[in-house]
PDB file of N, CA and C in Angstrom:
ATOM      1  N   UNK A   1     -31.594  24.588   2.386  1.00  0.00           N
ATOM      2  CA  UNK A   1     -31.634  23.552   3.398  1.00  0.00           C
ATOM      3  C   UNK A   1     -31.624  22.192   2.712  1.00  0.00           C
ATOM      4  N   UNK A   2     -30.514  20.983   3.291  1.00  0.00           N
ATOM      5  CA  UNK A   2     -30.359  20.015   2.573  1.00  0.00           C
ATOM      6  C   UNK A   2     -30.856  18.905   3.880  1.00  0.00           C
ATOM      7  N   UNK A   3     -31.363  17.938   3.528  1.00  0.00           N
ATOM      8  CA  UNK A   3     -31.617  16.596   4.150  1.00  0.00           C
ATOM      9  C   UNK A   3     -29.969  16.273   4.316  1.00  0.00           C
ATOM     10  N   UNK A   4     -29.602  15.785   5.520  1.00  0.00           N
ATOM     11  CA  UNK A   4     -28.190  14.955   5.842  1.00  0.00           C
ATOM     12  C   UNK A   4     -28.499  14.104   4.961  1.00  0.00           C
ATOM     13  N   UNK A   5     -28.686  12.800   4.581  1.00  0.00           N
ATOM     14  CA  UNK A   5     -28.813  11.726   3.794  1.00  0.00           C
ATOM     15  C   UNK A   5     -28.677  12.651   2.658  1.00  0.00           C
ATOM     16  N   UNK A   6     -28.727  13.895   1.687  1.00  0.00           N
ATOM     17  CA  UNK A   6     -28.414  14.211   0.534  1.00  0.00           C
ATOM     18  C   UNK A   6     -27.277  14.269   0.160  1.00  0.00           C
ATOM     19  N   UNK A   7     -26.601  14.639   1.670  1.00  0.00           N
ATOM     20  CA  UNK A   7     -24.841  14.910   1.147  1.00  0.00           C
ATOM     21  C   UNK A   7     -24.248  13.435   0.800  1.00  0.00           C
ATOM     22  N   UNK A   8     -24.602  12.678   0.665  1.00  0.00           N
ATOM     23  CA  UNK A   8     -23.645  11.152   0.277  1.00  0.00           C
ATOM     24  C   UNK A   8     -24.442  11.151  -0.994  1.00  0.00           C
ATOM     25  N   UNK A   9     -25.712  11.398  -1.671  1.00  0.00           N
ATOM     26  CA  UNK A   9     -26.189  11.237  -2.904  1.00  0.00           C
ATOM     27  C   UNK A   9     -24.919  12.337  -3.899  1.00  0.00           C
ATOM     28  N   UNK A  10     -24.999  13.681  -3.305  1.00  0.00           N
ATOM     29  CA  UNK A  10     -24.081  14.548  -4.113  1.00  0.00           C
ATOM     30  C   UNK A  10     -22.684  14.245  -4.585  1.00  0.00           C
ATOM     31  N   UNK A  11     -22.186  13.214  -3.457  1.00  0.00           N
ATOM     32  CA  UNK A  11     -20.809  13.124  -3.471  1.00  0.00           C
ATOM     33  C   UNK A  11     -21.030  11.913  -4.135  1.00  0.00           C
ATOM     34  N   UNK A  12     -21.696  10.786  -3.883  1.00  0.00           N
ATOM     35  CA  UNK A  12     -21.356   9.838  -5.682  1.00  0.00           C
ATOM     36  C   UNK A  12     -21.485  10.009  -6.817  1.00  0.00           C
ATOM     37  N   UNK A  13     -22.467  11.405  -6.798  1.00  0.00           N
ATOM     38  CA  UNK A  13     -22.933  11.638  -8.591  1.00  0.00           C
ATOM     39  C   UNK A  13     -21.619  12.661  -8.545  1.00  0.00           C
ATOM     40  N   UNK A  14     -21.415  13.250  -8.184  1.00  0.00           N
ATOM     41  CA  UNK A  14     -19.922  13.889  -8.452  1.00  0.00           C
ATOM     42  C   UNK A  14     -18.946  12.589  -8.529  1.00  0.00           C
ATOM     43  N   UNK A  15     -18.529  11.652  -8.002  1.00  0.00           N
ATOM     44  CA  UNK A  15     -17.704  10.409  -8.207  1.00  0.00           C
ATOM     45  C   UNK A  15     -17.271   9.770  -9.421  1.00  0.00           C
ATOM     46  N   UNK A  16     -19.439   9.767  -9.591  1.00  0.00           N
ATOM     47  CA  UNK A  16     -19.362   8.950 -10.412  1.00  0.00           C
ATOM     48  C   UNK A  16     -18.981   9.937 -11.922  1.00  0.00           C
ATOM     49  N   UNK A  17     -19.099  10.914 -11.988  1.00  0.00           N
ATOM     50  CA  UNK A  17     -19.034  11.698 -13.206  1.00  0.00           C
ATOM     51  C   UNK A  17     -17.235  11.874 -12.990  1.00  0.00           C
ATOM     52  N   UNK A  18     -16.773  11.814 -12.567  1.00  0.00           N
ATOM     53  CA  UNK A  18     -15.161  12.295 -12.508  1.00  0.00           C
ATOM     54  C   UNK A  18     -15.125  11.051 -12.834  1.00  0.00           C
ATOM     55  N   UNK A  19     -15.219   9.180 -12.570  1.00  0.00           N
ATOM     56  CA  UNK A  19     -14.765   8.288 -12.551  1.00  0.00           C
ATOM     57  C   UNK A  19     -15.055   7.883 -14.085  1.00  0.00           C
ATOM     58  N   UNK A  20     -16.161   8.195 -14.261  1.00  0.00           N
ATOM     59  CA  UNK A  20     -16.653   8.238 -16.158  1.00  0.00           C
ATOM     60  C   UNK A  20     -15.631   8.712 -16.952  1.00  0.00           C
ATOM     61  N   UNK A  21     -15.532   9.887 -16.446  1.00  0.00           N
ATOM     62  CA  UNK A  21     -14.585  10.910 -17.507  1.00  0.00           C
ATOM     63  C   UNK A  21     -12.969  10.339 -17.835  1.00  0.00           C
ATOM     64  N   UNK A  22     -12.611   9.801 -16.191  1.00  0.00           N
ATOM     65  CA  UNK A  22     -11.492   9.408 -16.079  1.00  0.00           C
ATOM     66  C   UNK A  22     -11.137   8.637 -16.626  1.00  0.00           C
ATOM     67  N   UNK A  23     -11.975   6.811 -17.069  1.00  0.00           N
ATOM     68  CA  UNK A  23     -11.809   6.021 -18.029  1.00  0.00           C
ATOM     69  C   UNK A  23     -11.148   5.827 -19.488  1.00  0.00           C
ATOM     70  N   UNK A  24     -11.495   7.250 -19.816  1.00  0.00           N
ATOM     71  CA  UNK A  24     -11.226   7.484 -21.207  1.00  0.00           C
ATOM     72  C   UNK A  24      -9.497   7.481 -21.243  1.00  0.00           C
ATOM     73  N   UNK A  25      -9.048   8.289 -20.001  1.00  0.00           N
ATOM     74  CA  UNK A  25      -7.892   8.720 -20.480  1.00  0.00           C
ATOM     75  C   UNK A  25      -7.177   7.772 -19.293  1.00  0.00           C
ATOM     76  N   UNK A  26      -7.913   7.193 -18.136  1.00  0.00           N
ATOM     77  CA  UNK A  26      -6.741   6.097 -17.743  1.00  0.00           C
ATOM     78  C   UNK A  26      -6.241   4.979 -18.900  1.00  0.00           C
ATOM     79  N   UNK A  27      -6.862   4.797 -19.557  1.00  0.00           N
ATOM     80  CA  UNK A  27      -6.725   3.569 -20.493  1.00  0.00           C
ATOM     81  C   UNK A  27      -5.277   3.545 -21.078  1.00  0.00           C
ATOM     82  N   UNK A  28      -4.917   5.077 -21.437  1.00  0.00           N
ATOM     83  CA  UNK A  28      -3.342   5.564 -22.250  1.00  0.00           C
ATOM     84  C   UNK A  28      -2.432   5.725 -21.055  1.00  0.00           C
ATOM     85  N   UNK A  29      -3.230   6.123 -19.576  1.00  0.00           N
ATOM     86  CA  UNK A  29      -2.148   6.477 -18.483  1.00  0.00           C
ATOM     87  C   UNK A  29      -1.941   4.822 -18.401  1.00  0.00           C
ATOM     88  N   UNK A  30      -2.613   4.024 -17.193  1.00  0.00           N
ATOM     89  CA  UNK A  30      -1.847   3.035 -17.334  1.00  0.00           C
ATOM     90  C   UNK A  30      -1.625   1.526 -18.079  1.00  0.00           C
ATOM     91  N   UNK A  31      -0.505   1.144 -17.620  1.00  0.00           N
ATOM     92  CA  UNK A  31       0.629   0.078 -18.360  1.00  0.00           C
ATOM     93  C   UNK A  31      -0.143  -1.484 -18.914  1.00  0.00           C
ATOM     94  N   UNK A  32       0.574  -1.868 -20.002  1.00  0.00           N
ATOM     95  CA  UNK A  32      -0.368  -2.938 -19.985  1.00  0.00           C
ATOM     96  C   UNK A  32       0.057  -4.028 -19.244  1.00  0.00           C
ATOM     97  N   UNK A  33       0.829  -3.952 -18.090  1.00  0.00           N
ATOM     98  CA  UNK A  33       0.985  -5.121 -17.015  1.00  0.00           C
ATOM     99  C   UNK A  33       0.171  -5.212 -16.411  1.00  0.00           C
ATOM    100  N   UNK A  34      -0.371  -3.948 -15.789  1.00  0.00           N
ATOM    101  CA  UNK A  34      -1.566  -3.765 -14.642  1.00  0.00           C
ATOM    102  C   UNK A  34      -2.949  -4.282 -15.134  1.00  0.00           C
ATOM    103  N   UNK A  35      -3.135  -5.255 -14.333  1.00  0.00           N
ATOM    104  CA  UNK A  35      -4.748  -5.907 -14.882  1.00  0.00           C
ATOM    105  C   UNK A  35      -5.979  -5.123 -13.743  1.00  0.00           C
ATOM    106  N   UNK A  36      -6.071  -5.012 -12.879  1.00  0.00           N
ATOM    107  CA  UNK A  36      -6.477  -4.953 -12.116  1.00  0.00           C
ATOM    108  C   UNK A  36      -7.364  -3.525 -12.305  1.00  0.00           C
ATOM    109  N   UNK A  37      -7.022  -2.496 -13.027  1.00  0.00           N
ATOM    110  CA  UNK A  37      -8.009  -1.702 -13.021  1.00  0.00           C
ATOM    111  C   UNK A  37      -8.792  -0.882 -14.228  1.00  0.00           C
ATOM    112  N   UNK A  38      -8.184  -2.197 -15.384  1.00  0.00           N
ATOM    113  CA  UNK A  38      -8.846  -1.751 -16.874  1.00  0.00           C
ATOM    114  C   UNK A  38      -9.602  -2.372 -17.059  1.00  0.00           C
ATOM    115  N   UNK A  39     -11.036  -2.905 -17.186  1.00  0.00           N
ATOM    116  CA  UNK A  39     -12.410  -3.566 -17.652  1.00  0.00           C
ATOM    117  C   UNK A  39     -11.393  -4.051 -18.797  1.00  0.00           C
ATOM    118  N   UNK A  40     -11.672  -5.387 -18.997  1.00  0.00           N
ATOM    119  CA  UNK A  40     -11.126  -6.437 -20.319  1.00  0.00           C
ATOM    120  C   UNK A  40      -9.875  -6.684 -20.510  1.00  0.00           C
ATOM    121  N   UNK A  41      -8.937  -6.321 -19.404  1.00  0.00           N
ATOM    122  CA  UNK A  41      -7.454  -6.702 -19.292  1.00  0.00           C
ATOM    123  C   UNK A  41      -7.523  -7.810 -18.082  1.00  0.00           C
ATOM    124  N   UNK A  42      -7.736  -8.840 -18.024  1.00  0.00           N
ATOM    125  CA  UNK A  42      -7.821  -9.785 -16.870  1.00  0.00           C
ATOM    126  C   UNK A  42      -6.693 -10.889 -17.160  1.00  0.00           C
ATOM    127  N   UNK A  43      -5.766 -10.882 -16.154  1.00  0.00           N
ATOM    128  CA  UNK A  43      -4.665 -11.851 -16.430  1.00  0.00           C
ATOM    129  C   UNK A  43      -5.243 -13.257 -15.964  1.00  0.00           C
ATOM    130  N   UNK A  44      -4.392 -13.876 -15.068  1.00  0.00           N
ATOM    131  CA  UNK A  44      -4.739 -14.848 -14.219  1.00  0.00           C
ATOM    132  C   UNK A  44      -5.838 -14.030 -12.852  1.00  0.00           C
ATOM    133  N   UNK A  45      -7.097 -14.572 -13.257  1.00  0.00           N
ATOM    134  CA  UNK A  45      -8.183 -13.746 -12.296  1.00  0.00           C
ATOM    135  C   UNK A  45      -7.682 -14.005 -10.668  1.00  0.00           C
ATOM    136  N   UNK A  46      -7.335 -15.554 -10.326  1.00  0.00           N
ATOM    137  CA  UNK A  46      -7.494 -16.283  -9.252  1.00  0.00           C
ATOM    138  C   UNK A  46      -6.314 -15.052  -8.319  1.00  0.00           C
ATOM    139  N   UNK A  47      -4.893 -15.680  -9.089  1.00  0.00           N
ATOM    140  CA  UNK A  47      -3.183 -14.546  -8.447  1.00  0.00           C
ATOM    141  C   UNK A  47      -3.858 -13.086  -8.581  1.00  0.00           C
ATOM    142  N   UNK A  48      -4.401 -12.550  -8.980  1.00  0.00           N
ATOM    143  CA  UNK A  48      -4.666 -11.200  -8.789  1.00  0.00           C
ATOM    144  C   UNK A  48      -5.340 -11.087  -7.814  1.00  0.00           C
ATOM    145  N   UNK A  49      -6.504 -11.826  -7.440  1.00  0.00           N
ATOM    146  CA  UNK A  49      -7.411 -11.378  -6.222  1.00  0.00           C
ATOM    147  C   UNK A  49      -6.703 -11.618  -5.050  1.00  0.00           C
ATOM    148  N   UNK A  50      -5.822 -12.808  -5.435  1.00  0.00           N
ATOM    149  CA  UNK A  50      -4.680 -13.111  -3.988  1.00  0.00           C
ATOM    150  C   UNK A  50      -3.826 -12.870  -4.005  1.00  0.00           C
ATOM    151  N   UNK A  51      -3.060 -11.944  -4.514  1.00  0.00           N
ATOM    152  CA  UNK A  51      -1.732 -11.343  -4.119  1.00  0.00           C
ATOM    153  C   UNK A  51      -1.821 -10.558  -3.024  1.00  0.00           C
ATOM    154  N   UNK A  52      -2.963  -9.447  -2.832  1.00  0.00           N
ATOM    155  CA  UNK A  52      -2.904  -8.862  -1.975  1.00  0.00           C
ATOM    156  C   UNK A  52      -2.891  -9.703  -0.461  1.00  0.00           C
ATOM    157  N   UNK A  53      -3.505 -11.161  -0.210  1.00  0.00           N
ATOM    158  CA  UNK A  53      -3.173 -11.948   0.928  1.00  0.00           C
ATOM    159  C   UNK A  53      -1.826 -12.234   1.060  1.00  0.00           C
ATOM    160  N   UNK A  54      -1.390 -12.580  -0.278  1.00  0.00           N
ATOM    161  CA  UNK A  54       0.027 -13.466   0.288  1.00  0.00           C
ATOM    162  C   UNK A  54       0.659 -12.143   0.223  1.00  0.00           C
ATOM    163  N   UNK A  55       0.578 -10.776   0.034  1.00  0.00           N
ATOM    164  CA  UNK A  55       2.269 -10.332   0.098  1.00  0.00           C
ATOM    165  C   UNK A  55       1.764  -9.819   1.886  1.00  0.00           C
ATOM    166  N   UNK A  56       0.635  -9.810   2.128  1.00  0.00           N
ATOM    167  CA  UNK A  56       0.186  -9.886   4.083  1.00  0.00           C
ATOM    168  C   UNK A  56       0.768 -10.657   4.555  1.00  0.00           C
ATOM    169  N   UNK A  57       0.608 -11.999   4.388  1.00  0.00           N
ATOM    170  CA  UNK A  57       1.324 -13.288   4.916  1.00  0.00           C
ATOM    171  C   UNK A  57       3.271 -12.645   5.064  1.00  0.00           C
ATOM    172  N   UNK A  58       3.412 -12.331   3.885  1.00  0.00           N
ATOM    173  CA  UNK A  58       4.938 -12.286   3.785  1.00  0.00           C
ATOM    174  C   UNK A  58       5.370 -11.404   4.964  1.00  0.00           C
ATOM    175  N   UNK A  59       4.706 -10.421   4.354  1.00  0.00           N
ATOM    176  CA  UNK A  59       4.891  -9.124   5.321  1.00  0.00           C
ATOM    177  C   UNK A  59       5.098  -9.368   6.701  1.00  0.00           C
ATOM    178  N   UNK A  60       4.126  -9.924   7.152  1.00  0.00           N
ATOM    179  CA  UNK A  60       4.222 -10.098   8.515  1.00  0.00           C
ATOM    180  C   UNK A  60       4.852 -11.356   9.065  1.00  0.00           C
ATOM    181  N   UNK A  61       4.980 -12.281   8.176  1.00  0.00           N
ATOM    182  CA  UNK A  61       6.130 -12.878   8.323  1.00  0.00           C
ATOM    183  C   UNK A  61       7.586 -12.349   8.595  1.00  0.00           C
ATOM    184  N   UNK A  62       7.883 -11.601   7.842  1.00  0.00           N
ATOM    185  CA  UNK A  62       8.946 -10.660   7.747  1.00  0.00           C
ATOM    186  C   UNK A  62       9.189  -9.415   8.961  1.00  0.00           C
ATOM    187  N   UNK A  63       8.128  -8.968   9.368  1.00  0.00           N
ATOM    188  CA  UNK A  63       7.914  -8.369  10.371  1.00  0.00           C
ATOM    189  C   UNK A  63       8.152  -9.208  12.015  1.00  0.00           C
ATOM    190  N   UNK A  64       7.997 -10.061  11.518  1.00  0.00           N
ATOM    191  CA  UNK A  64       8.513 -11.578  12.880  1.00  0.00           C
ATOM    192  C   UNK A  64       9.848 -11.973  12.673  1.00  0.00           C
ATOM    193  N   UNK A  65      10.495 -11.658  11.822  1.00  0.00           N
ATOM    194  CA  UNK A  65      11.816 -12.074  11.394  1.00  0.00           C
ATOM    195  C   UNK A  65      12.738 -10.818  12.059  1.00  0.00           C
ATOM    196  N   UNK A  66      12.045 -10.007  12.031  1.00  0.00           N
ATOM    197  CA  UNK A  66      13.329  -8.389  11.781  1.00  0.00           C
ATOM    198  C   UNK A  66      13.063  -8.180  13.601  1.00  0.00           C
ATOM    199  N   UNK A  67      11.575  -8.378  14.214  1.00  0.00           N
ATOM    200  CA  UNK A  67      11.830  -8.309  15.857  1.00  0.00           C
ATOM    201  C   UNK A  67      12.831  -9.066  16.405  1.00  0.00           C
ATOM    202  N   UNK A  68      13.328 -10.657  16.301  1.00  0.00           N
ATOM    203  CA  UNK A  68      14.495 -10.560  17.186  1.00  0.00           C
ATOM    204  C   UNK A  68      15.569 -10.203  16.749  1.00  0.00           C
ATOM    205  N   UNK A  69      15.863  -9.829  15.560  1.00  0.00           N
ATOM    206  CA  UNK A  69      17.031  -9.401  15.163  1.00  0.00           C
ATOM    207  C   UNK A  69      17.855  -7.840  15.578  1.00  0.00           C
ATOM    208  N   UNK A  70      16.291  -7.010  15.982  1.00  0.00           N
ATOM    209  CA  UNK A  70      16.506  -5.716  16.322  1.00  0.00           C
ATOM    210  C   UNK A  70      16.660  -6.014  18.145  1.00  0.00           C
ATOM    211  N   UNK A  71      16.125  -6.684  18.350  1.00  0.00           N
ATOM    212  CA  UNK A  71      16.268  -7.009  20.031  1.00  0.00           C
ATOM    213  C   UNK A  71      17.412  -7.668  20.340  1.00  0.00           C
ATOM    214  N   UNK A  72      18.245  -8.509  19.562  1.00  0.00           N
ATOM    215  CA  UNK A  72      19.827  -9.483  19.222  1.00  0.00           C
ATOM    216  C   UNK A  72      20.550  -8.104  19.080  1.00  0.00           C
ATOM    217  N   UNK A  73      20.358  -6.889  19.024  1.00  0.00           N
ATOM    218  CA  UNK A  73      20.983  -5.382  18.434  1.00  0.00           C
ATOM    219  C   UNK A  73      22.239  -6.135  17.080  1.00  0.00           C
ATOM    220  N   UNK A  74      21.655  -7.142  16.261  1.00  0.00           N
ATOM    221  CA  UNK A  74      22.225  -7.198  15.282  1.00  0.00           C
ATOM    222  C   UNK A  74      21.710  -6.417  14.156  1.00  0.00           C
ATOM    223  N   UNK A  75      20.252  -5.641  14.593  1.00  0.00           N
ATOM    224  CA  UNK A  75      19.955  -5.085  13.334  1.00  0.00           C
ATOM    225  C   UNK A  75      19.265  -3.629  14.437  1.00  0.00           C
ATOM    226  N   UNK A  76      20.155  -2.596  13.835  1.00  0.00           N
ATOM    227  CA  UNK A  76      20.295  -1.507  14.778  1.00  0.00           C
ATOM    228  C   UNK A  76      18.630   0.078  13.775  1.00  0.00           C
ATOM    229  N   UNK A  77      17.910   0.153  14.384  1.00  0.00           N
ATOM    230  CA  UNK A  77      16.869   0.842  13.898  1.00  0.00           C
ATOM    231  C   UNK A  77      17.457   1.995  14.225  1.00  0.00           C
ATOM    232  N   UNK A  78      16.277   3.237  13.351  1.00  0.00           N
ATOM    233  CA  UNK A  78      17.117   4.993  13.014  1.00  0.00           C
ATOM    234  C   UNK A  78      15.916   5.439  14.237  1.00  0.00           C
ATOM    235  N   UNK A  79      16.550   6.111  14.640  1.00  0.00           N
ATOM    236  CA  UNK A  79      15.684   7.670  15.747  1.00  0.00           C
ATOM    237  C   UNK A  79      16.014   8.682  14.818  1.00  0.00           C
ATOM    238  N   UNK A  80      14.765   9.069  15.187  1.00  0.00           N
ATOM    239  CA  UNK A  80      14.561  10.239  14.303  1.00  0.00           C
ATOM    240  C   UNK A  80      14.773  11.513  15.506  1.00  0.00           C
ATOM    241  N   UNK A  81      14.522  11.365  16.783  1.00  0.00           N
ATOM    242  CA  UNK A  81      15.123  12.040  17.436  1.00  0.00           C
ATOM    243  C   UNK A  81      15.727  11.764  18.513  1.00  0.00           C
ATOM    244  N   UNK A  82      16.693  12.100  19.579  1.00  0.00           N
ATOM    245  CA  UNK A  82      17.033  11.604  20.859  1.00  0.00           C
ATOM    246  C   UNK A  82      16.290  10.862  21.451  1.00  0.00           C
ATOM    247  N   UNK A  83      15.351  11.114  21.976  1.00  0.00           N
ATOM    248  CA  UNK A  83      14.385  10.482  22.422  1.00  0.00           C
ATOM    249  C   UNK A  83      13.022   9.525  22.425  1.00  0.00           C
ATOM    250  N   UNK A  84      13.264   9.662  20.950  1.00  0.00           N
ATOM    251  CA  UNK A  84      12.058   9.149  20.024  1.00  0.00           C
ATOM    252  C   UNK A  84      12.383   7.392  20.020  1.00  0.00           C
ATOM    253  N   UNK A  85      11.066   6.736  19.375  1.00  0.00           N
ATOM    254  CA  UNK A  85      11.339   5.453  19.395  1.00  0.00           C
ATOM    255  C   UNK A  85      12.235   5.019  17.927  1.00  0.00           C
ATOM    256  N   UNK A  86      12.893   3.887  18.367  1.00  0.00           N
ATOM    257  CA  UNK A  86      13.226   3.446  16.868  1.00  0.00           C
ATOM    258  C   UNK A  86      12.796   2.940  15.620  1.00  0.00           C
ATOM    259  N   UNK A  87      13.083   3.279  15.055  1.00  0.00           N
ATOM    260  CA  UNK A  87      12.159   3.050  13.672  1.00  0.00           C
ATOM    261  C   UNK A  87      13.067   1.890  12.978  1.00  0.00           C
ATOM    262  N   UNK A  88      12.420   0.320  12.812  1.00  0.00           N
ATOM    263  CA  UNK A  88      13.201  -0.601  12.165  1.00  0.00           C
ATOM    264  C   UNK A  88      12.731  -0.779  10.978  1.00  0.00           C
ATOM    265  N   UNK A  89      11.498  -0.836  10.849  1.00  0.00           N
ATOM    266  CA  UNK A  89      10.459  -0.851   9.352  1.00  0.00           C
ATOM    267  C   UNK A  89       8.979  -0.216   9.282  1.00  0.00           C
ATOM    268  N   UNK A  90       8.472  -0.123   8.182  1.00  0.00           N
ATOM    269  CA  UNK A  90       6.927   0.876   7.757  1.00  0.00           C
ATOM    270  C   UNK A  90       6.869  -0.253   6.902  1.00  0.00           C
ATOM    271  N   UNK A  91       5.485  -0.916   7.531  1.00  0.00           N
ATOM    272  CA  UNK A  91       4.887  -1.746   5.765  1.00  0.00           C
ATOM    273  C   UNK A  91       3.702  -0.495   5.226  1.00  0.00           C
ATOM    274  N   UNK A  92       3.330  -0.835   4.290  1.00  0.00           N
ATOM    275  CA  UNK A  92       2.387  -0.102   3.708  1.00  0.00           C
ATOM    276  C   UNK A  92       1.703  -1.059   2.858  1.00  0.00           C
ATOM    277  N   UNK A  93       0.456  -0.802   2.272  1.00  0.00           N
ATOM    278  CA  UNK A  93      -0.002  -1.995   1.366  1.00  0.00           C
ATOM    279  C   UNK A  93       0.635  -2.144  -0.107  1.00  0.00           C
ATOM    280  N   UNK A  94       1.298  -3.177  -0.182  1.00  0.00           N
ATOM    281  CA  UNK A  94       1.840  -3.071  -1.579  1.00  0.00           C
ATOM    282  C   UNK A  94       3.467  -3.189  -1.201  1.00  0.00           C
ATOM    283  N   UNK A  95       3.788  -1.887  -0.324  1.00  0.00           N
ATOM    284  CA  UNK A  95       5.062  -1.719   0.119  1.00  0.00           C
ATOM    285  C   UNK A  95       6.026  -1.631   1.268  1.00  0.00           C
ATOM    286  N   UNK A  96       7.186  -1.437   1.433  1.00  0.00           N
ATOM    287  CA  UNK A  96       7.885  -1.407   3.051  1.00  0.00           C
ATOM    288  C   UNK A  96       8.892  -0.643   2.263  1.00  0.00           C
ATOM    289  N   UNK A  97       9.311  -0.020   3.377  1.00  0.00           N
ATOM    290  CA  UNK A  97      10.522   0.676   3.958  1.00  0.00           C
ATOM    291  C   UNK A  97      11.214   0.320   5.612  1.00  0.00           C
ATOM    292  N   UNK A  98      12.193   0.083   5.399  1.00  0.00           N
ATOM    293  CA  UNK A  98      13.427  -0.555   5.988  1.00  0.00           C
ATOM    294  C   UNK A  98      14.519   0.328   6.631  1.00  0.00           C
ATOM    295  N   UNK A  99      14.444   0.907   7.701  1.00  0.00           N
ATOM    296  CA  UNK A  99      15.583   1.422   8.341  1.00  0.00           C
ATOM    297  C   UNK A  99      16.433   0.421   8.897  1.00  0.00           C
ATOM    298  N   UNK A 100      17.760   1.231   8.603  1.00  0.00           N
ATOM    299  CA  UNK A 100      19.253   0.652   9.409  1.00  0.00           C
ATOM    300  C   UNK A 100      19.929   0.898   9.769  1.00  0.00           C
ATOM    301  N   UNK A 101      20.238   1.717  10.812  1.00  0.00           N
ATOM    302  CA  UNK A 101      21.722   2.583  10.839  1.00  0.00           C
ATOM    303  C   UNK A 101      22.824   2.323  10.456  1.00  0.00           C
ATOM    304  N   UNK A 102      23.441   2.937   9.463  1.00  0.00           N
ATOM    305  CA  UNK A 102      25.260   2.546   8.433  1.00  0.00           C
ATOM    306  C   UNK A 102      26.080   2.572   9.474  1.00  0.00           C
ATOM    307  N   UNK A 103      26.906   1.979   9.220  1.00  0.00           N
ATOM    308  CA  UNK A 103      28.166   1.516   9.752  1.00  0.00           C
ATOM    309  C   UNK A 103      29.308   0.979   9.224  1.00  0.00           C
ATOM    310  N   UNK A 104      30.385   1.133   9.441  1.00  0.00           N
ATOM    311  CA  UNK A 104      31.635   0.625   8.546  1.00  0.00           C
ATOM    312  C   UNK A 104      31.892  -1.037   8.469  1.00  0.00           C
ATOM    313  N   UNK A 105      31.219  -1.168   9.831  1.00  0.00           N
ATOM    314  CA  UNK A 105      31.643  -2.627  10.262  1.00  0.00           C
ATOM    315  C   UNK A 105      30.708  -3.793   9.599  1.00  0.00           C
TER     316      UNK A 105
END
């Protein structure tokens, strides 16, 4: 029989022992561009903490750009099925994907 409040103690000391171990050998996995998740690789501190705002800003900037263009049917989105809605873009954090239906014209 466990106290509820024990199961979140178990699962950080398990965390934290996988996240220990892991250190050793992220260091060779990743690149030395990436600052952001090696202790003592710090580029420009300030652009790192804010990139993740401005590529939001962009994003959804961009996301305001591509609605009237898909409503102008100058920029034609994919169905994935007959009936389904159209799919013009997916942001994700970091990234997007961009549907378009091809055409010759």
């Amino acid at each position: 029989f466990r106290f509820i409040s024990l199961y979140n103690v178990i699962y950080k000391i398990i965390t934290k022992v996988i996240a220990t171990r892991m250190k050793l050998v992220m260091l060779n996995l990743i690149g030395p561009n990436n600052y952001s998740f090696i202790p003592g690789r710090h580029g420009i501190d300030n652009i790192v903490l804010l990139s993740p705002y401005l590529f939001l800003l962009c994003i959804e900037r961009f996301a305001h750009l591509i609605e009237p263009e898909v409503a102008c049917n100058s920029w034609k989105p994919i169905k994935l099925a007959r009936n389904g809605p159209p799919i013009s873009h997916l942001f994700f954090p970091g990234d997007l994907l961009l549907f378009v239906e091809a055409s010759i014209q």
